[in-house]
N, C-alpha and C. Protein backbone atom coordinates (compact mmCIF):
# COMPACT_ATOMS: atom_id res chain seq x y z
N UNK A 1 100.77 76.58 111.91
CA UNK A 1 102.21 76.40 111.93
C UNK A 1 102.75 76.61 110.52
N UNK A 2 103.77 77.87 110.00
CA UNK A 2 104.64 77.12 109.41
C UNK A 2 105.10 76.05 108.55
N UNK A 3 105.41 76.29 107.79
CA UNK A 3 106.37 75.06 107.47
C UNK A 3 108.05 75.04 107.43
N UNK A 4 108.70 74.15 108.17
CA UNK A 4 109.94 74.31 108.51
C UNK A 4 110.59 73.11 107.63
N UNK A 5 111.51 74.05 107.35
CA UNK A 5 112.79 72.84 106.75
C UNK A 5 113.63 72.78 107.47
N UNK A 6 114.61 71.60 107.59
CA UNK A 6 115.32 71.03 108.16
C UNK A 6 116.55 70.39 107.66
N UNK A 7 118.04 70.64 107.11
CA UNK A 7 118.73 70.02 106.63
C UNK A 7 118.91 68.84 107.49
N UNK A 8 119.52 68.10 106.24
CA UNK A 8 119.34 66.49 106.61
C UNK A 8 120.79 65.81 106.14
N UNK A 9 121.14 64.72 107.08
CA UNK A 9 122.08 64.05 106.34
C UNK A 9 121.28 63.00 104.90
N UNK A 10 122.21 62.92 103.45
CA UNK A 10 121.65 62.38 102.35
C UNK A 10 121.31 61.15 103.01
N UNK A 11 119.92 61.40 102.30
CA UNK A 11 119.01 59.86 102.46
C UNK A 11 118.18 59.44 101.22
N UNK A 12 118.59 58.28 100.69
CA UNK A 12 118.22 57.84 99.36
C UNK A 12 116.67 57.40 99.67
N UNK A 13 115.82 57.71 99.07
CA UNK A 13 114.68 57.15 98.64
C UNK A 13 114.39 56.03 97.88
N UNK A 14 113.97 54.49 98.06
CA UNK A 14 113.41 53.66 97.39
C UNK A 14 112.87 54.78 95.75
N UNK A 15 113.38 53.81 94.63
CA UNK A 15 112.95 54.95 93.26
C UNK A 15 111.54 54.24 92.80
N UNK A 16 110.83 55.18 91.86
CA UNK A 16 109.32 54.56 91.73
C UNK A 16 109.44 53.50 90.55
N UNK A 17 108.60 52.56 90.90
CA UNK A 17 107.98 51.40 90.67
C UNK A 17 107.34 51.69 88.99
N UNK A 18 108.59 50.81 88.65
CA UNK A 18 107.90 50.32 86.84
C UNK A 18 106.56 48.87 86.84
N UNK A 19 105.54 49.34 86.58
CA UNK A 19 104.03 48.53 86.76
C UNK A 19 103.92 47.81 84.80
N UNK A 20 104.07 48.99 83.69
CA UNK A 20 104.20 48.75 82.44
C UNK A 20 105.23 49.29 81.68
N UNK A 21 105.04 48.80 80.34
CA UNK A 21 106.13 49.80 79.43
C UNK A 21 104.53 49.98 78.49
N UNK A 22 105.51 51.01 77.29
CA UNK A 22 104.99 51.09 76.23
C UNK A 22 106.31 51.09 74.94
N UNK A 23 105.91 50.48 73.94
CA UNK A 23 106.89 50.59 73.04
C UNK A 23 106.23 50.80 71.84
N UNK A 24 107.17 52.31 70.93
CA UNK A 24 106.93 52.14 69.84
C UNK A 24 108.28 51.98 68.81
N UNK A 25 108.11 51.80 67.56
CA UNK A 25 109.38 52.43 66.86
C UNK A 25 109.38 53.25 66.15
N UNK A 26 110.85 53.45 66.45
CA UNK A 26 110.97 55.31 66.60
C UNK A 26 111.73 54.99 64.77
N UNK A 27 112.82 54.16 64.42
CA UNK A 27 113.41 53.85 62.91
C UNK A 27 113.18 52.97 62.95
N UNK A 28 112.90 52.12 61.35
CA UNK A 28 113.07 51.04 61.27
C UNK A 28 113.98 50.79 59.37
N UNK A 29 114.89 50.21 59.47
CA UNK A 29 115.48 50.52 57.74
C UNK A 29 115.61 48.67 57.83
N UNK A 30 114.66 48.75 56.41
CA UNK A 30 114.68 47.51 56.35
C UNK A 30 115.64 46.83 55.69
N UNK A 31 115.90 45.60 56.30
CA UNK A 31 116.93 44.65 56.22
C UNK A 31 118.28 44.75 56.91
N UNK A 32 118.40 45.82 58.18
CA UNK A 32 118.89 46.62 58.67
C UNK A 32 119.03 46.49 60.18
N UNK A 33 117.99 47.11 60.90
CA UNK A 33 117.98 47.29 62.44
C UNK A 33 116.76 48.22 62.15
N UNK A 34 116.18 48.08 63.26
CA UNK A 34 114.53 48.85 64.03
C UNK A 34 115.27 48.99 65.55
N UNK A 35 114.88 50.31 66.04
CA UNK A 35 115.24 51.13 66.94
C UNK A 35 113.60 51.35 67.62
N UNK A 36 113.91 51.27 69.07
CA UNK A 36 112.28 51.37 69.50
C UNK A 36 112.26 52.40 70.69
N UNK A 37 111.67 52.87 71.12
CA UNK A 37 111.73 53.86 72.45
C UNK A 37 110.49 53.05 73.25
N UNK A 38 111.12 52.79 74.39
CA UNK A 38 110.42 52.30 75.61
C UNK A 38 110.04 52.94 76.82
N UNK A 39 108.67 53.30 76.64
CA UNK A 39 108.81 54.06 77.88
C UNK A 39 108.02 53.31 78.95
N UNK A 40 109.13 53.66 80.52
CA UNK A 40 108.52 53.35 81.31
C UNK A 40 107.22 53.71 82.44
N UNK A 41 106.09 53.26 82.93
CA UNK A 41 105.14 53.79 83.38
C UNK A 41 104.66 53.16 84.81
N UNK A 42 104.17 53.96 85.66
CA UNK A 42 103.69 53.26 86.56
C UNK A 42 102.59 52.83 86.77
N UNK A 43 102.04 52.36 87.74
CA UNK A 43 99.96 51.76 87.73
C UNK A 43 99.23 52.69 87.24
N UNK A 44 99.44 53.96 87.51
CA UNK A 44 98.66 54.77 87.02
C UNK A 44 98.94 55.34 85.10
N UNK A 45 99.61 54.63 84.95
CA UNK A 45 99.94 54.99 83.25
C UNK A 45 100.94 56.33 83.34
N UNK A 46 101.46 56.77 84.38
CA UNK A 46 102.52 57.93 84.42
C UNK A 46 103.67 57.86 84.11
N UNK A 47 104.37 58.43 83.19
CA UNK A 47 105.35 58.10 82.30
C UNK A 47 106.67 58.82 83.76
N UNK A 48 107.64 57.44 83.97
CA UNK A 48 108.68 57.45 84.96
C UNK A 48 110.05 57.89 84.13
N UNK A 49 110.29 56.90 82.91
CA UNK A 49 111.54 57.15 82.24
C UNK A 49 111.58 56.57 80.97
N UNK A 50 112.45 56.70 80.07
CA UNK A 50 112.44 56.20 78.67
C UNK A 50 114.14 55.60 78.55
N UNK A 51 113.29 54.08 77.67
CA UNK A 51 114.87 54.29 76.84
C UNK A 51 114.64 53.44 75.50
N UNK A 52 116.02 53.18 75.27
CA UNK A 52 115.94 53.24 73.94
C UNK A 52 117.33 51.78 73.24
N UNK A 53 115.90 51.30 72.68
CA UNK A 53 116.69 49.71 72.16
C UNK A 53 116.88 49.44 71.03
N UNK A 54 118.14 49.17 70.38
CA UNK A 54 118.25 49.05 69.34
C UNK A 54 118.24 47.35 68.89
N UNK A 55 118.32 47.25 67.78
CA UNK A 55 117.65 45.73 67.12
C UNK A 55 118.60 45.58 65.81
N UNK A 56 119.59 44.44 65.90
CA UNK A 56 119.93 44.63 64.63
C UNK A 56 121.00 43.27 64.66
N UNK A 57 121.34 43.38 63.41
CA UNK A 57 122.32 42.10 62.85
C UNK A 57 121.19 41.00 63.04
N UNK A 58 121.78 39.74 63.80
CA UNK A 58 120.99 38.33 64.25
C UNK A 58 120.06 38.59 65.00
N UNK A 59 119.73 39.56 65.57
CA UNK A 59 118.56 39.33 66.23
C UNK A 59 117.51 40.01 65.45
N UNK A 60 118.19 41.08 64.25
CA UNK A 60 117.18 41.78 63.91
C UNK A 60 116.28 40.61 62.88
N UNK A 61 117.58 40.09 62.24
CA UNK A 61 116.76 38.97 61.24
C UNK A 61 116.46 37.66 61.40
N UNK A 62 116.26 37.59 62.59
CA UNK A 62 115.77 36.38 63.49
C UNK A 62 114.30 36.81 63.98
N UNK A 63 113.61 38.24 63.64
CA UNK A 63 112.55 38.77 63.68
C UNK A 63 111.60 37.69 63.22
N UNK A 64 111.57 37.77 61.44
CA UNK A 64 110.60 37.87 60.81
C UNK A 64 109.17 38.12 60.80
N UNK A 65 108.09 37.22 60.78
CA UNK A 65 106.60 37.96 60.65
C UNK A 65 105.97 38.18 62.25
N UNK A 66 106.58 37.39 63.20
CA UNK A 66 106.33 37.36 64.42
C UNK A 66 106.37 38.13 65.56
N UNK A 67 105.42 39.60 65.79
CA UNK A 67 106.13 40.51 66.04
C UNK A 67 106.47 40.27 68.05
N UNK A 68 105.69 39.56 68.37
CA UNK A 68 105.89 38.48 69.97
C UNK A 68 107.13 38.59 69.98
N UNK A 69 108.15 38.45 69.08
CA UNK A 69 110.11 38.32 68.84
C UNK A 69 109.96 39.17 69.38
N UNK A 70 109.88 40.41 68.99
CA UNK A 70 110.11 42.05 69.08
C UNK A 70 110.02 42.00 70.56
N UNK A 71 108.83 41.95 71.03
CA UNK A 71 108.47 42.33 72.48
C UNK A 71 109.35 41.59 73.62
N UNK A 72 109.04 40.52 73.14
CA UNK A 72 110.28 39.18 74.21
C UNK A 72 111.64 39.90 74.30
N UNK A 73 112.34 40.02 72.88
CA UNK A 73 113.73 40.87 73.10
C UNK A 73 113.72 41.79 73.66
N UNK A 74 113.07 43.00 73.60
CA UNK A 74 112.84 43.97 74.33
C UNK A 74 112.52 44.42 75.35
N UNK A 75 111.73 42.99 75.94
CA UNK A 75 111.65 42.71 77.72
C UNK A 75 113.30 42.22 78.36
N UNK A 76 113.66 41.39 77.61
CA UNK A 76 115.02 40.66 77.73
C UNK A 76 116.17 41.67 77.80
N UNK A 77 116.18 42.28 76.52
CA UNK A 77 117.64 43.53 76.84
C UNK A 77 117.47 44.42 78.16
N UNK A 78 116.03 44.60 78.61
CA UNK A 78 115.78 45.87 79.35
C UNK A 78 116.00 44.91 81.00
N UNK A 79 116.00 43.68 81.26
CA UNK A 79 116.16 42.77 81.92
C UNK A 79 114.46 42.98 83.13
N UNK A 80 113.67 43.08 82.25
CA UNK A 80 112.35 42.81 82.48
C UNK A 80 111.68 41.31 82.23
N UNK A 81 110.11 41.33 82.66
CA UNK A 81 109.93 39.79 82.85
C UNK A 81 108.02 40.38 82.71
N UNK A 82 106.94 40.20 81.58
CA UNK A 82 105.84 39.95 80.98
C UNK A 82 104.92 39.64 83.00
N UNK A 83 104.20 40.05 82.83
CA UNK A 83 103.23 39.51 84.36
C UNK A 83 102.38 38.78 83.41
N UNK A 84 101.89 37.78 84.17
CA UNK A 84 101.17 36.43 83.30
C UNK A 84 99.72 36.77 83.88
């Protein structure tokens, strides 16, 4: 057989499943703001989408040596949540 297509009325698809991130930073000017690119991935480590968080004023200098800050905020702006 063939393969037949068939127009369709629009039908949204469930979108794929964020499993991890990865984050690095992309600027950082010190005393300033650090800028990070987050990308998102699924179980299999396949890169779905990216974005991009910026860090600065009070939260940037509410950092200091602890870089756990970094990651927590960056779960938080993206309105993500750490699997335990």
């Amino acid at each position: 057989m063939n393969n037949i297509q068939v127009d369709v009325n629009d039908f949204t698809l469930d979108a794929p499943v964020v499993a991890k991130i990865e984050m690095e930073v992309m600027e950082m000017v010190l005393d300033s703001h650090v800028t990070m690119s987050v990308h998102y991935l699924n179980a299999n480590g396949n890169l779905l989408d990216n974005k991009i968080v910026r860090i600065e004023g009070d939260e940037y200098n509410a950092w200091g040596d602890d870089d756990s800050y970094i990651t927590n905020l960056v779960l938080t702006k993206l309105g993500l949540t750490k699997t335990v």
